[in-house]
Protein backbone atom coordinates (compact mmCIF):
# COMPACT_ATOMS: atom_id res chain seq x y z
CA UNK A 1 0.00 0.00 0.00
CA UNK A 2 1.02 3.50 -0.67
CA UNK A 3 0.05 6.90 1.04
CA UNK A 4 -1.82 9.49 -1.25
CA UNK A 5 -0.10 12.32 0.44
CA UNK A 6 3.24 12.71 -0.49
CA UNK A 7 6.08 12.79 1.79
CA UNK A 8 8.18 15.16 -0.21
CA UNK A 9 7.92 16.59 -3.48
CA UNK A 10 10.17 18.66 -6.72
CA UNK A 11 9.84 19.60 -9.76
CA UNK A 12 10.71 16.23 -11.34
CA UNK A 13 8.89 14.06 -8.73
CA UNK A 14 7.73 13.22 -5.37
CA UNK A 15 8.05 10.92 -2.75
CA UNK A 16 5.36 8.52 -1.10
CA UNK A 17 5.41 6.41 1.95
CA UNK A 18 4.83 2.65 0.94
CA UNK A 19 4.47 -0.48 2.44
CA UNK A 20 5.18 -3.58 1.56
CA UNK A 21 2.69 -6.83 2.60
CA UNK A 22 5.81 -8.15 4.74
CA UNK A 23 5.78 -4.38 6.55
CA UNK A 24 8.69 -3.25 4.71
CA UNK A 25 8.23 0.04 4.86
CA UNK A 26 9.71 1.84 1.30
CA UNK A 27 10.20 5.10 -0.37
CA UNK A 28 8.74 5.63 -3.41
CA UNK A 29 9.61 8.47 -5.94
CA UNK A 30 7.16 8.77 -8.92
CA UNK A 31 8.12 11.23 -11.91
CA UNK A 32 5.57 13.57 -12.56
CA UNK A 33 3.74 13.31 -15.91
CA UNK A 34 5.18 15.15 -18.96
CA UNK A 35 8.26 16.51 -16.96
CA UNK A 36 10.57 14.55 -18.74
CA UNK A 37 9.60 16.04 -22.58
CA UNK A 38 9.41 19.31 -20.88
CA UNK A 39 12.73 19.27 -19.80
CA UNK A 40 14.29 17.95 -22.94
CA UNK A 41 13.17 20.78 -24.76
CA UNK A 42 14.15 23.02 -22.32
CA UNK A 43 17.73 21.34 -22.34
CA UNK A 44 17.93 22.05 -26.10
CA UNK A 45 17.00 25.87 -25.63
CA UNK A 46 19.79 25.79 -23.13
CA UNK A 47 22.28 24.12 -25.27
CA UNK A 48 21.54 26.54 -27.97
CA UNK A 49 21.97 29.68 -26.34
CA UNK A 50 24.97 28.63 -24.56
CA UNK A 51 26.51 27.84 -28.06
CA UNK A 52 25.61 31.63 -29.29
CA UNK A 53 26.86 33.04 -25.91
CA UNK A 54 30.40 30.82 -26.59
CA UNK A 55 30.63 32.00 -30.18
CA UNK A 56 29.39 35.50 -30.01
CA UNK A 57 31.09 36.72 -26.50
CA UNK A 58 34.81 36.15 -25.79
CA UNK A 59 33.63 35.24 -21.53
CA UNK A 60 30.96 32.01 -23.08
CA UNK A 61 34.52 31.15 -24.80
CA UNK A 62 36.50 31.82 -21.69
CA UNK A 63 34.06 29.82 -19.25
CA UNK A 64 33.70 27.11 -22.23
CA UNK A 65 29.99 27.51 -21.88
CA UNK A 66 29.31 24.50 -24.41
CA UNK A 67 30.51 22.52 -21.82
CA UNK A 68 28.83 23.60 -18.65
CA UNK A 69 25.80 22.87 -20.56
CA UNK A 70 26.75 19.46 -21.64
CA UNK A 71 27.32 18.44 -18.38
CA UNK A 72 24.32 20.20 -17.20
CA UNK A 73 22.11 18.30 -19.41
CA UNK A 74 24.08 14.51 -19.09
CA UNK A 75 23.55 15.48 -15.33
CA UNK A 76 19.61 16.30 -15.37
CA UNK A 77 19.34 13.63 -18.21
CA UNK A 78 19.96 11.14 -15.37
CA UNK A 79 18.08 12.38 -13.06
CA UNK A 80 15.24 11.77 -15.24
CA UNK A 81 16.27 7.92 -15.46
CA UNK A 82 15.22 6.53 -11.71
CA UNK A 83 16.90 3.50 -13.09
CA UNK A 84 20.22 5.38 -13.14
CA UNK A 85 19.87 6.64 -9.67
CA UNK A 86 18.81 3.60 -8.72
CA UNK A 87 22.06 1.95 -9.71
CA UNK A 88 23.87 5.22 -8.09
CA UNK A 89 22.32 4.22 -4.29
CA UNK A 90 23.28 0.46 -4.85
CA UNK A 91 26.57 1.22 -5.45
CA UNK A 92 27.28 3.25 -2.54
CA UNK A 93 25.31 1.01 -0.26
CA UNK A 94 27.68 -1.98 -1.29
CA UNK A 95 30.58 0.66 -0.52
CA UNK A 96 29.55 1.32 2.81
CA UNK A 97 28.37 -2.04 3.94
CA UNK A 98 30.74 -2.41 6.78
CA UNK A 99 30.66 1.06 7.91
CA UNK A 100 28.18 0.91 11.13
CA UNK A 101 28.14 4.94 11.15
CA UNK A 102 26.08 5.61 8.04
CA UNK A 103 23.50 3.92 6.51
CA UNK A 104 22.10 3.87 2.74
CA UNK A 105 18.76 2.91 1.66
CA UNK A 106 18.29 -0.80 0.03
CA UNK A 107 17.24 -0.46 -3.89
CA UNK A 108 14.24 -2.45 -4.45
CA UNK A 109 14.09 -3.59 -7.87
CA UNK A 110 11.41 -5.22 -7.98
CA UNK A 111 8.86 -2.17 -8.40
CA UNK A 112 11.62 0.31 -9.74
CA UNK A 113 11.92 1.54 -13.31
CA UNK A 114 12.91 5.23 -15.28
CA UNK A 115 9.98 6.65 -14.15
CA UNK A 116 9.11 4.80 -10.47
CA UNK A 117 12.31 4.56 -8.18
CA UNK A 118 11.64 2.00 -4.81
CA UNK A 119 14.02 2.61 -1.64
CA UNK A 120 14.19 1.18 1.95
CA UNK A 121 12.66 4.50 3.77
CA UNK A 122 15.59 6.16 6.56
CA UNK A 123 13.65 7.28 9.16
CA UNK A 124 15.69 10.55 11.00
CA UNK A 125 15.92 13.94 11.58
CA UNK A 126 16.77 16.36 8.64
CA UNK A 127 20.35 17.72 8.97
CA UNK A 128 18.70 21.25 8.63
CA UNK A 129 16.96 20.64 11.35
CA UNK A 130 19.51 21.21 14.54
CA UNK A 131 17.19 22.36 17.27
CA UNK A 132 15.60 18.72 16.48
CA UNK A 133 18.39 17.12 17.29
CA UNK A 134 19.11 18.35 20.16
CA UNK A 135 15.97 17.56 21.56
CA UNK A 136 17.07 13.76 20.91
CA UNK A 137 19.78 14.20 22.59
CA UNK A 138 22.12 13.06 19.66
CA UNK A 139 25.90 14.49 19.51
CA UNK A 140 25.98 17.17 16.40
CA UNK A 141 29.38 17.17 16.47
CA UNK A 142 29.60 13.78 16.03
CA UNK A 143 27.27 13.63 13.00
CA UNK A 144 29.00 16.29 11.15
CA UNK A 145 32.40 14.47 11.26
CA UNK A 146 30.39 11.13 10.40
CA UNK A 147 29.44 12.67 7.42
CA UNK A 148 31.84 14.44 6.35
CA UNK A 149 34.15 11.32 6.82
CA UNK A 150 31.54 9.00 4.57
CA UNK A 151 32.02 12.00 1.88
CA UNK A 152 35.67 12.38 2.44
CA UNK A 153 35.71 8.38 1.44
CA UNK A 154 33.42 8.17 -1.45
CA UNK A 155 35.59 10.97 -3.19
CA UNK A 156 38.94 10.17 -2.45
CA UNK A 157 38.80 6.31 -2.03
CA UNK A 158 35.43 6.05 -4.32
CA UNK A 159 35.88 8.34 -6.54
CA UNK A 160 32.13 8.08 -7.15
CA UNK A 161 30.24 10.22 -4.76
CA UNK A 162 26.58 11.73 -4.27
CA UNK A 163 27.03 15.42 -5.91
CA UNK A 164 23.99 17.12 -3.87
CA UNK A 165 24.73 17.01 -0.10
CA UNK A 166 22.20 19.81 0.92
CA UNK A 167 20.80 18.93 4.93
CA UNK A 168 17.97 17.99 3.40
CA UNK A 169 19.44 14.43 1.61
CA UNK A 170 20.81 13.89 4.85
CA UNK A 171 19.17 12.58 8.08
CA UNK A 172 20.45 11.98 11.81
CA UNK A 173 18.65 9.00 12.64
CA UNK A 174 18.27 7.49 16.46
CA UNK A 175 21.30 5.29 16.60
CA UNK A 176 23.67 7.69 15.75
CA UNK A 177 23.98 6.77 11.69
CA UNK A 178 23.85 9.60 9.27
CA UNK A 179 21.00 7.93 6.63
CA UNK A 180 21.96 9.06 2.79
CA UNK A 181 19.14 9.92 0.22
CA UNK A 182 18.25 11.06 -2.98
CA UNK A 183 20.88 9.92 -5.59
CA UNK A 184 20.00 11.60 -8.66
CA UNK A 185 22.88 13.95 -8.62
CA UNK A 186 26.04 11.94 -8.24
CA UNK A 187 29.34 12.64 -10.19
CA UNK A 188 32.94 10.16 -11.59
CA UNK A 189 35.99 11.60 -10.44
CA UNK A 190 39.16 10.53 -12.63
CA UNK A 191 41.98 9.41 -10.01
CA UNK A 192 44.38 11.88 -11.79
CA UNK A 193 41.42 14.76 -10.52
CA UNK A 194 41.62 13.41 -7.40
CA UNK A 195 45.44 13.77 -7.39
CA UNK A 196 45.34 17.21 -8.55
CA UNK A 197 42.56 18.63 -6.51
CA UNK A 198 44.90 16.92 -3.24
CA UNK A 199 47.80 19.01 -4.45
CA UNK A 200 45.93 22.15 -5.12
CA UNK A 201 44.75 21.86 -1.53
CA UNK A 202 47.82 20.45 -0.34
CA UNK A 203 49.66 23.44 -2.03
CA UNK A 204 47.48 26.03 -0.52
CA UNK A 205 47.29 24.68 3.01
CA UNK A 206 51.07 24.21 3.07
CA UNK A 207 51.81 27.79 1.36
CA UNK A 208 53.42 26.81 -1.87
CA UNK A 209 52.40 28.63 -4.95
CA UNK A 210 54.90 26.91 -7.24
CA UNK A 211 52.75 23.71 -6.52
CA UNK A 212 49.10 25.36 -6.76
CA UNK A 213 50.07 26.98 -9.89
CA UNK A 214 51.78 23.72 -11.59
CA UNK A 215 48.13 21.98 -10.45
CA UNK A 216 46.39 24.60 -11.55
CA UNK A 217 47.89 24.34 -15.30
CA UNK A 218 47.91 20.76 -15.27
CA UNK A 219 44.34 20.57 -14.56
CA UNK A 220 43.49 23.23 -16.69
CA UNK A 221 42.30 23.21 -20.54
CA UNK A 222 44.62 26.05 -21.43
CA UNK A 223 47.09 27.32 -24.37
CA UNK A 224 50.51 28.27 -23.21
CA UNK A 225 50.52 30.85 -24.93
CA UNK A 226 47.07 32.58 -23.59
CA UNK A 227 48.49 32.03 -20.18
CA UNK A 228 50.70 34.70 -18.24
CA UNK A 229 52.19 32.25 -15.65
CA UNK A 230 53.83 34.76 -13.68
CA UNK A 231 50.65 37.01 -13.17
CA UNK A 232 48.63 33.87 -12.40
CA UNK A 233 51.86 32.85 -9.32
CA UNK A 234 51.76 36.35 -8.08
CA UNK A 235 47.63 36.12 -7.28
CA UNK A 236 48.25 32.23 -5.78
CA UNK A 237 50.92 33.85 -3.68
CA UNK A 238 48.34 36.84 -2.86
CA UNK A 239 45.49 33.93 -2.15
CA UNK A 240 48.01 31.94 0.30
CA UNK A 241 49.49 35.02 1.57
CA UNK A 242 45.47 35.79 3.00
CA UNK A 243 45.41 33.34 4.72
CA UNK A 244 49.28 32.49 5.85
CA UNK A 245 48.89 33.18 9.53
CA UNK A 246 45.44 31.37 9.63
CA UNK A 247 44.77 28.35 11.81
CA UNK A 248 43.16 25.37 9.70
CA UNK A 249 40.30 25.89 11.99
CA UNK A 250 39.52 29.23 10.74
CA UNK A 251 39.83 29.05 7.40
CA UNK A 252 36.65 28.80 5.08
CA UNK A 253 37.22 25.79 2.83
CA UNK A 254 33.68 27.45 0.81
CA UNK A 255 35.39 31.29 0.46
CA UNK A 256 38.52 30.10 -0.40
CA UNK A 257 37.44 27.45 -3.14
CA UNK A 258 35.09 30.55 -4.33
CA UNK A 259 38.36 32.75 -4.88
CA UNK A 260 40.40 29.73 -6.59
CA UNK A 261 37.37 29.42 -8.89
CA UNK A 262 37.07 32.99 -9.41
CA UNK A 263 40.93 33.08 -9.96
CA UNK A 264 40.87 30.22 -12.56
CA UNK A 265 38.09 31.93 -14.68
CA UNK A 266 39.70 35.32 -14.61
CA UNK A 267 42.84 34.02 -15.56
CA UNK A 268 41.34 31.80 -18.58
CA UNK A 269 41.92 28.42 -16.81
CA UNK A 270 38.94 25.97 -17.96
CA UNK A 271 38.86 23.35 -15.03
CA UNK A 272 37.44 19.95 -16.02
CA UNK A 273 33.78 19.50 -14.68
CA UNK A 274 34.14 16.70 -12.66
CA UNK A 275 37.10 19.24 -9.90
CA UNK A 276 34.09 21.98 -10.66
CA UNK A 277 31.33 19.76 -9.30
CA UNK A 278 33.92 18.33 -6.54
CA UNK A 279 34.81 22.04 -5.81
CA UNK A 280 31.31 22.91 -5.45
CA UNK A 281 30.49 19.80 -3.24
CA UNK A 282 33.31 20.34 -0.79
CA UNK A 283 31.78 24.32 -0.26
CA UNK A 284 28.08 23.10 0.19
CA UNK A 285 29.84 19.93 2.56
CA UNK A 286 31.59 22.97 4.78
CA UNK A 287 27.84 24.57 5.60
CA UNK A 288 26.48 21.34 6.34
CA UNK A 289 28.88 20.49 8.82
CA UNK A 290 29.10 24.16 10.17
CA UNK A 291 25.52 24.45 10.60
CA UNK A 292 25.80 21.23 12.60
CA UNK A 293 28.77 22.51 14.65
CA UNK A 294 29.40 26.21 14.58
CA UNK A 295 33.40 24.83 15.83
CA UNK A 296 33.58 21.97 12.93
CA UNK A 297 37.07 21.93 11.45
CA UNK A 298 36.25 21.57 7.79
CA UNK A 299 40.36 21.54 6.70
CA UNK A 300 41.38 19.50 9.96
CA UNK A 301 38.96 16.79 8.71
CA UNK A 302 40.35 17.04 4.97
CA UNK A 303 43.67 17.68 5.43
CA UNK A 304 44.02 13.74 6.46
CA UNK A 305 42.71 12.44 3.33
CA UNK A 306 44.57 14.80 1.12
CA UNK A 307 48.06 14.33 2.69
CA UNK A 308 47.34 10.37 1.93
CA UNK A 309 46.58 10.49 -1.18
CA UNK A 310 49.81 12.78 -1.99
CA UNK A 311 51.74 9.94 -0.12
CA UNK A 312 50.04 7.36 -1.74
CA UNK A 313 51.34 9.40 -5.32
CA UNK A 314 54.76 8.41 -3.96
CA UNK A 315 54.40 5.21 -3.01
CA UNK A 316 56.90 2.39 -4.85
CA UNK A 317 54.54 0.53 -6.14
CA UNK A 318 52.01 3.70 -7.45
CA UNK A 319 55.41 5.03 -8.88
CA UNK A 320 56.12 1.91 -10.67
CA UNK A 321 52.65 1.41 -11.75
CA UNK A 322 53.06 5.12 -13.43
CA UNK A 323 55.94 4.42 -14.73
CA UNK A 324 55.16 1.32 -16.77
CA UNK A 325 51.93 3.40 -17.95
CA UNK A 326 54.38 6.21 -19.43
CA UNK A 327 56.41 3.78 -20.80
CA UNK A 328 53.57 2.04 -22.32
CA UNK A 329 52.16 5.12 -23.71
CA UNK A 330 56.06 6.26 -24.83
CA UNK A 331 56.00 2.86 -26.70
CA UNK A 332 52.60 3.00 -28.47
CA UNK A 333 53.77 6.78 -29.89
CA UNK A 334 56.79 4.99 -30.79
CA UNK A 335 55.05 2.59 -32.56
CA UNK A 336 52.85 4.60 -34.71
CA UNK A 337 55.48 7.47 -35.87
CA UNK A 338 57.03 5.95 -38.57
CA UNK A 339 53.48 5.37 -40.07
CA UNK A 340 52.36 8.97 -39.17
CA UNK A 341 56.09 10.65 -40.78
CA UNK A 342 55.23 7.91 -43.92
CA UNK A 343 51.07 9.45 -44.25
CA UNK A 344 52.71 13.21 -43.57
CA UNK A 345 55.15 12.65 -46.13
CA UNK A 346 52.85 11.13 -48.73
CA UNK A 347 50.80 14.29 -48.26
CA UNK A 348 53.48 16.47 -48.60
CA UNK A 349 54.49 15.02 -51.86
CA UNK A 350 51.03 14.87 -53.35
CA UNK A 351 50.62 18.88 -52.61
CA UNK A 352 47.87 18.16 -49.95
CA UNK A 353 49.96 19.28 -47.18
CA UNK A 354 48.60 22.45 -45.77
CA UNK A 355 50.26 25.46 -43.19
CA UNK A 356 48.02 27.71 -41.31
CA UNK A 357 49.79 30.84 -39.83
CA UNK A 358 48.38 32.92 -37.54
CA UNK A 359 50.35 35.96 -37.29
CA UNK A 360 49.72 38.05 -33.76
CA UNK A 361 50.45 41.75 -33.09
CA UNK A 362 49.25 43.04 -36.61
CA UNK A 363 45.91 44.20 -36.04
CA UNK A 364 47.77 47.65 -35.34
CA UNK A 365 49.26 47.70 -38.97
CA UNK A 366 46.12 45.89 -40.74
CA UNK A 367 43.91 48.80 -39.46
CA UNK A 368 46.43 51.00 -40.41
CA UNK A 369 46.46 49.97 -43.73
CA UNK A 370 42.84 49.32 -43.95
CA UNK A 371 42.30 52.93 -43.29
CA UNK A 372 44.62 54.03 -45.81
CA UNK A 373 42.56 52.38 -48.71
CA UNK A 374 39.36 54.09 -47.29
CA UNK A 375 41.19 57.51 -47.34
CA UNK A 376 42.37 56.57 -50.80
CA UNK A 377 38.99 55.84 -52.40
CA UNK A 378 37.68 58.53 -50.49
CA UNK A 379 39.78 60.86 -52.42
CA UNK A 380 39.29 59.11 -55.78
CA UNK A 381 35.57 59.80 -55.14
CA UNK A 382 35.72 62.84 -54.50
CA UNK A 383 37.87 63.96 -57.75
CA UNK A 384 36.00 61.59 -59.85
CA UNK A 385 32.78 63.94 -58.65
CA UNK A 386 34.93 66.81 -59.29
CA UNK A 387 36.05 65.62 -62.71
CA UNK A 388 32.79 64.93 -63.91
CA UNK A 389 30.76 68.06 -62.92
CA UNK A 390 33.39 70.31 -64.14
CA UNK A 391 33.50 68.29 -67.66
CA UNK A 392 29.24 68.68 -67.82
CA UNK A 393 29.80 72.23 -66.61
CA UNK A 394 32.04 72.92 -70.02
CA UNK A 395 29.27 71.55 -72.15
CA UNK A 396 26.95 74.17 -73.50
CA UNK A 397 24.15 72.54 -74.50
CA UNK A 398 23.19 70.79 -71.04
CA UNK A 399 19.76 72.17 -70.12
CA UNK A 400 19.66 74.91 -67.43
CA UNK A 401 18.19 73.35 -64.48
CA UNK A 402 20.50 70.38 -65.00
CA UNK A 403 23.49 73.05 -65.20
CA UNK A 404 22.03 74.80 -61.67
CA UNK A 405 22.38 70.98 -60.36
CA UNK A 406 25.95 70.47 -61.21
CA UNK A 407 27.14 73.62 -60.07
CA UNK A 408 25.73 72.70 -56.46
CA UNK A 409 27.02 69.44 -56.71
CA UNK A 410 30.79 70.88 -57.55
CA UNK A 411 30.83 72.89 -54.77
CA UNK A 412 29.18 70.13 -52.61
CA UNK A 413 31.90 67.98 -53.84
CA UNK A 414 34.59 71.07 -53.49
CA UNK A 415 33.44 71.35 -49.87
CA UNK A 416 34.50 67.70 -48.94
CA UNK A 417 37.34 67.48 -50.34
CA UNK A 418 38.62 70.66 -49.10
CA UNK A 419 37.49 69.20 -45.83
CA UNK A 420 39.25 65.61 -45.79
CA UNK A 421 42.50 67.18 -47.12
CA UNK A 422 42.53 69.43 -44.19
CA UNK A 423 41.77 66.89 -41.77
CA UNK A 424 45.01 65.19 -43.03
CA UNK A 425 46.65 68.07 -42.54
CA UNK A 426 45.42 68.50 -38.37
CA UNK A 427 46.26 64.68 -38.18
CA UNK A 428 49.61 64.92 -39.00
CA UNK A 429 50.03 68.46 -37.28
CA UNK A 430 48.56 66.15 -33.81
CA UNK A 431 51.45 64.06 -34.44
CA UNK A 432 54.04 66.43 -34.16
């Protein structure tokens, strides 16, 4: 049986109270009719206007605003599949099987499917809902870390982890556990993202901009040449120096990964989506835990995790791991060049070989020139008027009123060029 009344409910769907004939008691989501066509089109309108805005303005280039709406779309085109979400939850759950501080909700397959999503119901408090918990007399403190420790795990040991931790997806429930829901958003973290986003913080927390700028690049989508690398280690140095005599305890993990996103778009730095959504995750983690514990330590509780992983990165047998990958890779380039010098020089010989320069620094001289031909044929228009009126003007047999015409017109045409002559004369007279 199912309750009418809903026990939460979205835009996309909403959640009912179930119960199985074994008293199981479940969670169902149902997708609201229509939604899903709705959206689509609205995705496409999306997609379309942030192609104009990436052609058309040189910040949609900058910010790569093709591919925020990519992912924006392969994001909410999941979480329009329950089945997807579905999978999501049953994943972690298997993750965190042995873990007796969290709990996540059993997937019942049975009565799932894109549209209908089935999960064991967590009974708890909302996280947003401190004064409640309180009055339970369960240890905030101690839920925040729980949490932030299950999230700390899914992303660096994971690298899978639920990408929408508001309080409300998160419950305090009587035994202590922090219950996990709603699993639509959830986001794939390469292990060479994870490595870089350790030594960004790493760098940061340990005050050396040589190693947050070298992550920044390498994480980056960026041309050498449209970066000034010595601007972009003189603002790291200003970010670190902000916060140099800081304890961990009071820095803000979500202001400081603000300015490092802030300093990556103004410097032209196109971070890959999956740090972006990690970023963002870690800053909405921070107020979740603070608004459990006003004194959680958001960068004592990372700090931890991020040191491992950069030991970890130096381990023998990681080191020898990456080293037979390079030399695998090495070997495979290797391999294909003399077929890719024998195809270059085939097309070289056949005349389909092709060089594209793009010469920089001559806009100066191309507007230069440019204006020089419009002066020109602005002269040779105005002499050809010249020219012509004064050869009707000799003829005598040219009707009067046609005679009054091309006297006005000489003098209209005397007038102008008397004019641009003498404003060639003040120009160069300026530039003296």
């Amino acid at each position: 049986t199912a309750d009418r009344e809903p026990l939460a409910a979205a835009s996309i769907g909403q959640v009912h109270a179930a119960t199985l004939d074994d008293g199981t008691e479940l969670a169902v989501k149902v997708q609201r009719p229509g939604v899903r066509e709705q959206i689509m089109l609205d995705l496409e309108i999306i997609q379309g206007h942030a192609a104009r805005f990436t052609e058309h303005t040189d910040y949609g280039a900058q910010i790569n605003a093709v591919a925020i709406a990519d992912e924006f779309a392969r994001a909410l085109r999941d979480e329009l599949d329950y089945v997807v979400e579905a999978r999501s939850a049953d994943r972690l759950r298997h993750a965190f099987a042995d873990d007796e501080t969290v709990k996540f909700p059993r997937v019942y397959w049975a009565y799932t499917s894109p549209r209908v999503l089935a999960l064991e119901r967590i009974h708890g408090i909302p996280m947003n809902r401190p004064e409640l918990i309180d009055e339970a007399g369960l240890d905030k403190a101690q839920l925040a870390r729980r949490g932030m420790y299950a999230y700390l795990y899914q992303i660096f040991d994971l690298g899978f982890f639920q990408a929408d931790p508001h309080p409300g997806n998160l419950f305090a429930m009587a035994d202590g556990r922090v219950g996990f829901t709603d699993f639509g958003r959830t986001s794939t973290m390469s292990e060479m993202s994870r490595d870089q986003i350790a030594d960004l913080f790493i760098g940061i927390v340990d005050r050396d901009p040589d190693r947050a700028v070298d992550t920044l690049l390498e994480a980056s989508r960026y041309r050498a040449s449209d970066i000034d690398k010595a601007q972009l280690k003189l603002e790291v140095s200003r970010l670190i120096a902000k916060y140099y005599n800081a304890k961990l305890g009071d820095i803000e993990m979500g202001e400081l990964i603000t300015e490092v996103l802030d300093l990556t778009r103004v410097n032209g730095l196109g971070l890959p989506s999956d740090v972006a959504v990690l970023l963002s995750t870690l800053a909405v983690l921070e107020g979740v835990g603070n608004q459990l514990d006003p004194e959680f330590d958001f960068v004592e509780v990372t700090a931890p995790f991020a040191k491992r992983i950069i030991a970890e990165q130096s381990a023998p047998d990681v080191m020898s791991k990456q080293a037979f990958r390079s030399l695998r890779s090495t070997m495979k380039v290797l391999t294909a060049l003399p077929e890719a010098l024998q195809r270059f020089m085939n097309a070289a010989s056949a005349g389909e070989f092709r060089l594209t320069v793009r010469p920089q620094g001559l806009e100066p001289i191309l507007q230069r020139a440019e204006a020089l031909v419009n002066r020109l044929s602005f002269a040779l228009l105005v002499a050809s008027f010249v020219l012509g009126f004064s050869i009707l003007l000799s003829r005598t047999e040219i009707p009067v009123y046609f005679m009054y015409f091309a006297r006005f017109a000489l003098l209209v045409s005397a007038v102008i060029g008397g004019w641009f002559f003498l404003s060639i004369f003040l120009a160069r007279y300026r530039k003296r």
